[in-house]
N, C-alpha and C. Protein backbone atom coordinates (compact mmCIF):
# COMPACT_ATOMS: atom_id res chain seq x y z
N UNK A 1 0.85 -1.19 0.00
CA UNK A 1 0.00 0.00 0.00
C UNK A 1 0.89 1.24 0.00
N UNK A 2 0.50 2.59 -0.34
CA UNK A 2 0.99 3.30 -0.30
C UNK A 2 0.68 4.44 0.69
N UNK A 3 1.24 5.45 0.68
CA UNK A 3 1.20 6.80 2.10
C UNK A 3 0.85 7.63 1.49
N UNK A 4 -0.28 8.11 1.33
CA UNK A 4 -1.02 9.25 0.81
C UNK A 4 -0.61 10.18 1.80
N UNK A 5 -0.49 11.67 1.26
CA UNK A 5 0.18 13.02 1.18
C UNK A 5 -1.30 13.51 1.56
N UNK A 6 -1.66 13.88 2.95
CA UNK A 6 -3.08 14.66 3.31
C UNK A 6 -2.94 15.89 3.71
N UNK A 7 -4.07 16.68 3.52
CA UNK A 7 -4.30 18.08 4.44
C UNK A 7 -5.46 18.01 4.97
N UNK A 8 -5.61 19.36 5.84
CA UNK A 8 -7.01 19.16 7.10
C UNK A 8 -7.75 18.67 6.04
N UNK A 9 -8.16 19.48 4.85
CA UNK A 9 -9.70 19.01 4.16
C UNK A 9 -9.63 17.48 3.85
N UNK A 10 -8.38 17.20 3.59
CA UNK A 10 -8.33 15.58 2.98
C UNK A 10 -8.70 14.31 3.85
N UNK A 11 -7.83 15.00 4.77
CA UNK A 11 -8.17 14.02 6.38
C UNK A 11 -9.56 13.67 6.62
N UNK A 12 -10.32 14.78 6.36
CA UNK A 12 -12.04 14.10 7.44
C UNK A 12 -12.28 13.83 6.52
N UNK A 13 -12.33 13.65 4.68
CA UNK A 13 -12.68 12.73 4.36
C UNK A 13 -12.16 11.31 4.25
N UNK A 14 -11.27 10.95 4.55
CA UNK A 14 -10.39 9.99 4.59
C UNK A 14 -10.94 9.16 5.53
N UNK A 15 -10.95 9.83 6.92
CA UNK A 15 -11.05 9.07 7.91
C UNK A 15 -12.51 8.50 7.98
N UNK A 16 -13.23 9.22 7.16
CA UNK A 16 -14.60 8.55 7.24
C UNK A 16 -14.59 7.64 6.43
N UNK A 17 -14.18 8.03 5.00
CA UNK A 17 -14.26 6.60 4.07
C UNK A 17 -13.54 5.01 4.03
N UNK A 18 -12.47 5.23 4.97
CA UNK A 18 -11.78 4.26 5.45
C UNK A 18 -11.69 4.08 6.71
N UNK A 19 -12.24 2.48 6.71
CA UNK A 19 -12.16 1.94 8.20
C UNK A 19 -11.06 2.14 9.08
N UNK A 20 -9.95 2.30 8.84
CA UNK A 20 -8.94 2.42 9.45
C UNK A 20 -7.66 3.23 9.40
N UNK A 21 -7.32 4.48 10.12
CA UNK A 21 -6.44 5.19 9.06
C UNK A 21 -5.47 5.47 10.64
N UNK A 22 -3.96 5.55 10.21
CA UNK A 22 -3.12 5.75 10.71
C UNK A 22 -2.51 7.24 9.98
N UNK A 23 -2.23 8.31 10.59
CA UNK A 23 -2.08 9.42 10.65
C UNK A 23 -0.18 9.84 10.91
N UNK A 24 0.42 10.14 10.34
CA UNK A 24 1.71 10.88 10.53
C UNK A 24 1.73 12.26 10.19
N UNK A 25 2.09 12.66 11.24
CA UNK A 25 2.04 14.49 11.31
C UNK A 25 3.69 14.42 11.53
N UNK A 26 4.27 15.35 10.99
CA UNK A 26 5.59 15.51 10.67
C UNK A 26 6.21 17.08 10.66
N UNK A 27 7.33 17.30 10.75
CA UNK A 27 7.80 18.30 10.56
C UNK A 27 9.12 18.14 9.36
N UNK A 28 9.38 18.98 8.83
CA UNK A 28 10.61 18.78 7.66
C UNK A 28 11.78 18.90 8.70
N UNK A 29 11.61 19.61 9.39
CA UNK A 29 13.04 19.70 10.50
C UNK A 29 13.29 19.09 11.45
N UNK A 30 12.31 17.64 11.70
CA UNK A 30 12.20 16.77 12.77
C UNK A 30 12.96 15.41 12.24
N UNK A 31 14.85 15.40 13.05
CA UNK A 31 15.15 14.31 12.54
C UNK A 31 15.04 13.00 12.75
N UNK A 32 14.06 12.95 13.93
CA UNK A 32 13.31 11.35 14.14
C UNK A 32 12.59 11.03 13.11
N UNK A 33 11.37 12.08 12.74
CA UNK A 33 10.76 11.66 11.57
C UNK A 33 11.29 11.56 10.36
N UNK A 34 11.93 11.97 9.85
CA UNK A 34 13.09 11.26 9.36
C UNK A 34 13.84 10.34 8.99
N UNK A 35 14.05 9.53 10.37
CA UNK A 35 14.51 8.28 10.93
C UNK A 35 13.50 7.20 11.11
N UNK A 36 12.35 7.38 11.38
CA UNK A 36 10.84 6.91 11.53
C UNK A 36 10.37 6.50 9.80
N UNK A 37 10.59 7.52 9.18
CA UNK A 37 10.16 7.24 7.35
C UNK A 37 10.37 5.87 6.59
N UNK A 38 11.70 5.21 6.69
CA UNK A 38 11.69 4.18 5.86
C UNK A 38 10.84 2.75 6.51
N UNK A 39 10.42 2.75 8.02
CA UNK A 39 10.11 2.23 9.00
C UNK A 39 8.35 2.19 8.51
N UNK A 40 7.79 3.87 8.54
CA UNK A 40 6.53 4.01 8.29
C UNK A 40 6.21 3.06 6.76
N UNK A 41 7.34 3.61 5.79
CA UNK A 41 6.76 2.79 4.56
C UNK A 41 6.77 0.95 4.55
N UNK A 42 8.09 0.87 4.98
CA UNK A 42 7.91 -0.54 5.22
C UNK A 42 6.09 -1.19 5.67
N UNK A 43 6.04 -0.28 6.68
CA UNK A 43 4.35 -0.81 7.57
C UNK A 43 3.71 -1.18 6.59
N UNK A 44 3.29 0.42 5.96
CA UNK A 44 2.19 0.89 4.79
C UNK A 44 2.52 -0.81 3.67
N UNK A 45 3.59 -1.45 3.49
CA UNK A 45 3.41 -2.42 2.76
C UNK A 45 3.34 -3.43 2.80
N UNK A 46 3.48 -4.03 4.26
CA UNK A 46 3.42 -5.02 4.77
C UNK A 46 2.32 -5.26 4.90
N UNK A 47 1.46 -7.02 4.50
CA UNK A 47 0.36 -7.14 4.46
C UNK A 47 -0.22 -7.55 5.44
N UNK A 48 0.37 -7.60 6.75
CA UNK A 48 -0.08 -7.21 8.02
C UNK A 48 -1.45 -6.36 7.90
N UNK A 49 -0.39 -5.26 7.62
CA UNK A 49 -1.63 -3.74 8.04
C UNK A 49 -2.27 -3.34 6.28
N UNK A 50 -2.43 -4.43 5.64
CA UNK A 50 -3.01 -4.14 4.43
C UNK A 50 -4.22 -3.33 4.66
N UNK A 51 -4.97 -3.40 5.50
CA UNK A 51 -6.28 -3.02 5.69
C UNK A 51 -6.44 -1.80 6.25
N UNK A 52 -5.02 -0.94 6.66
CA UNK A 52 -4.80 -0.02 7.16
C UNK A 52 -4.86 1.19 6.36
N UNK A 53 -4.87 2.45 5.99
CA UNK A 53 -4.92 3.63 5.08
C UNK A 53 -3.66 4.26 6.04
N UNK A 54 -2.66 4.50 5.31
CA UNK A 54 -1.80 4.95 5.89
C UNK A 54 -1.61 6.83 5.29
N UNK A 55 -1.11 7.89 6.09
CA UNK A 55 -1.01 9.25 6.03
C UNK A 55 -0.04 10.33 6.53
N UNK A 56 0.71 10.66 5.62
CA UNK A 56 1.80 11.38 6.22
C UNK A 56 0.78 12.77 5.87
N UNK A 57 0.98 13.64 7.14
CA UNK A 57 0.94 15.38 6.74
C UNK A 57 2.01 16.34 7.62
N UNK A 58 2.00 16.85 6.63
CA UNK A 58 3.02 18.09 8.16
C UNK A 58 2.44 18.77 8.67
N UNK A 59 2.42 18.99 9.94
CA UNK A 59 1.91 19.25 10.75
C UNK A 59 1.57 20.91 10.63
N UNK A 60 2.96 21.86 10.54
CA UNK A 60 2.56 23.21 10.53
C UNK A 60 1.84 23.55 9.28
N UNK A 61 1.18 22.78 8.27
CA UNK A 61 1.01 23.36 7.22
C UNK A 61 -0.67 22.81 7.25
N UNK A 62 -1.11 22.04 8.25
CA UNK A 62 -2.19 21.80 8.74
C UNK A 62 -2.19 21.93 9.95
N UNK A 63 -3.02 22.82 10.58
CA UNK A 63 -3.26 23.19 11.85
C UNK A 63 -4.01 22.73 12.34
N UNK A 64 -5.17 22.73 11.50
CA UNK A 64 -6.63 22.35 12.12
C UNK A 64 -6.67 20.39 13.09
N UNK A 65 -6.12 19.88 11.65
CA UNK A 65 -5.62 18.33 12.15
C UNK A 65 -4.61 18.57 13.39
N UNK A 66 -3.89 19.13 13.32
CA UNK A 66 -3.08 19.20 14.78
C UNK A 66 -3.74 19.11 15.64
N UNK A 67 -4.28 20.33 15.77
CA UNK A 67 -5.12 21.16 16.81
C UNK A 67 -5.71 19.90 17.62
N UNK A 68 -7.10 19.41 16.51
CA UNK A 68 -7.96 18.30 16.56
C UNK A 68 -7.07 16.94 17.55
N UNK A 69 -6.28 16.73 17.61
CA UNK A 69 -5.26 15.67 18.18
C UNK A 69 -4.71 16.21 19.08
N UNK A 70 -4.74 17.78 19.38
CA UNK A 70 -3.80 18.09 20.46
C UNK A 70 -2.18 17.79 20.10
N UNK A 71 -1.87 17.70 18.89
CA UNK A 71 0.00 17.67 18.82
C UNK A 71 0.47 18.50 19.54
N UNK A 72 1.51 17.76 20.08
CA UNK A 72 2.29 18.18 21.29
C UNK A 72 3.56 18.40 20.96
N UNK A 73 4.12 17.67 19.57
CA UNK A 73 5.34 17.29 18.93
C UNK A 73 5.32 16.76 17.77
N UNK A 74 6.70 16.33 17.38
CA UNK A 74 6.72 15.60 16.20
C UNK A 74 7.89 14.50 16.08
N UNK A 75 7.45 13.18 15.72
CA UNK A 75 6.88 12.37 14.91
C UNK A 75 5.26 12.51 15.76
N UNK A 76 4.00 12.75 15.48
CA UNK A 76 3.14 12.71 15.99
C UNK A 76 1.60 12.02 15.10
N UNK A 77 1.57 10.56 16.00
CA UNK A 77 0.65 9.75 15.06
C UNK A 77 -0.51 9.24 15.70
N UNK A 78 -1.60 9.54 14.96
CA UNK A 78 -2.77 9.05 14.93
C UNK A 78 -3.66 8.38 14.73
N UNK A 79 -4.27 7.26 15.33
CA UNK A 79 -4.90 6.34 14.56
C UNK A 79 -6.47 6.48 15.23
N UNK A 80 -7.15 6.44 14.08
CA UNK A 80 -8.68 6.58 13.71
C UNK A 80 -9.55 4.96 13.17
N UNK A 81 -10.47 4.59 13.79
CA UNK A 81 -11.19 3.67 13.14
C UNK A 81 -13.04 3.89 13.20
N UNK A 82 -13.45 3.98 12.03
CA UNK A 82 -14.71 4.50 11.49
C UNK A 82 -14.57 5.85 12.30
N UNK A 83 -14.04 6.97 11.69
CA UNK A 83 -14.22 8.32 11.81
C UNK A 83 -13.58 8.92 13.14
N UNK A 84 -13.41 7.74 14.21
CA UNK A 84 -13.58 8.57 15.94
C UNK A 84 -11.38 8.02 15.85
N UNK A 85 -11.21 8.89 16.54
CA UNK A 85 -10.16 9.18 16.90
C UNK A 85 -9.66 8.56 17.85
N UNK A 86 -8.77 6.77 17.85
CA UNK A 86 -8.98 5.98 18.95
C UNK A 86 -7.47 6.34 19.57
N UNK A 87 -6.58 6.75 19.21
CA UNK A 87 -5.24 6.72 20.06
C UNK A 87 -4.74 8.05 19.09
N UNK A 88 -3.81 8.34 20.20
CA UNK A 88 -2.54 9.91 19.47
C UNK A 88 -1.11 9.90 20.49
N UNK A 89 -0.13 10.06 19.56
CA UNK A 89 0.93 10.81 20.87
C UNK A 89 2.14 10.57 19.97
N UNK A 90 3.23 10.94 20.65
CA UNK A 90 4.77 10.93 19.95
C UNK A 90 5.26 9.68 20.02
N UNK A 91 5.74 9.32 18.90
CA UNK A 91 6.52 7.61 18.82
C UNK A 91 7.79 8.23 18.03
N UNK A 92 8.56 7.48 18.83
CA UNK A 92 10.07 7.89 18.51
C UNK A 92 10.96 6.50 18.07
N UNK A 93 10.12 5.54 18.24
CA UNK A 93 10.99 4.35 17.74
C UNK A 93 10.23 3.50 16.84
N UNK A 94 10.34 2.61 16.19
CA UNK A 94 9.55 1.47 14.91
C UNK A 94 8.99 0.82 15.67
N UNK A 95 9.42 -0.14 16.77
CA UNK A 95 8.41 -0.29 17.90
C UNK A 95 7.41 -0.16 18.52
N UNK A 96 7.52 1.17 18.76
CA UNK A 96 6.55 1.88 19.31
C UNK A 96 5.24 2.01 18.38
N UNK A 97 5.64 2.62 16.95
CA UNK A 97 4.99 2.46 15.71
C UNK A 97 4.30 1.31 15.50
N UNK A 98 5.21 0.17 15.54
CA UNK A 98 4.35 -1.19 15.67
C UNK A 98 3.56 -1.22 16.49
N UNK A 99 3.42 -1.72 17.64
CA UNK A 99 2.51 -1.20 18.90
C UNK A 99 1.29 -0.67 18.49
N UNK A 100 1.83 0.50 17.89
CA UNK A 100 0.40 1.09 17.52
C UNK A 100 -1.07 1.11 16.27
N UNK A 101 0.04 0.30 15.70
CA UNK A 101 -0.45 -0.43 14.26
C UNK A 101 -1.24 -1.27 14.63
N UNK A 102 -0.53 -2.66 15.26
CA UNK A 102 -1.29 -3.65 16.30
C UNK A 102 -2.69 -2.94 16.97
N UNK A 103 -2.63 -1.95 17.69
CA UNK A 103 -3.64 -1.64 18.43
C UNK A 103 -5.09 -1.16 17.20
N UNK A 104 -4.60 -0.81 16.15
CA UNK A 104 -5.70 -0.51 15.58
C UNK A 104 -6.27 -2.04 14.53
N UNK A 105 -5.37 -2.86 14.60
CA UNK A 105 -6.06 -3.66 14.13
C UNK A 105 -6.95 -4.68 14.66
């Protein structure tokens, strides 16, 4: 699968039309996320989380989605299933990322 490129408007439709969406809010100057990237795509293709909708956005260039999550930081990820907003917070390791993949499935 691939990592669709979202903004606020893209997001609420997203999250409604897909059962399951995992959220990356990012900064260009954040070098975890960064470090987190080849990790995130790996996920997005692994047929594990096939069923997953995966989403990178940057964060300062969408506010509203921030806001909505309360970002606190960055790597900062979100996972949504049918529309409601079930988990958020900073993951700094692939681990952790996993973890959270798991939890939405």
């Amino acid at each position: 699968m691939t990592i669709t490129e979202s903004n606020d408007n893209d997001l609420r439709r997203l999250i409604f039309e897909k059962e399951k969406v995992v959220v990356k809010f990012v900064e260009e100057a954040c070098p975890v996320c960064k470090t987190l990237a080849p990790a995130f795509a790996r996920f997005s293709a692994d047929p594990t989380f096939s069923d997953i909708t995966f989403v990178r956005m940057n964060a300062s260039e969408n506010p509203v989605s921030s806001k909505e999550v309360k970002m606190t930081g960055t790597p900062f990820f979100a996972i949504y299933r049918n529309g409601t907003l079930v988990d958020c917070g900073i993951i700094s390791t692939e681990a952790g990322l996993e973890e959270l993949l798991l939890r939405l499935k």
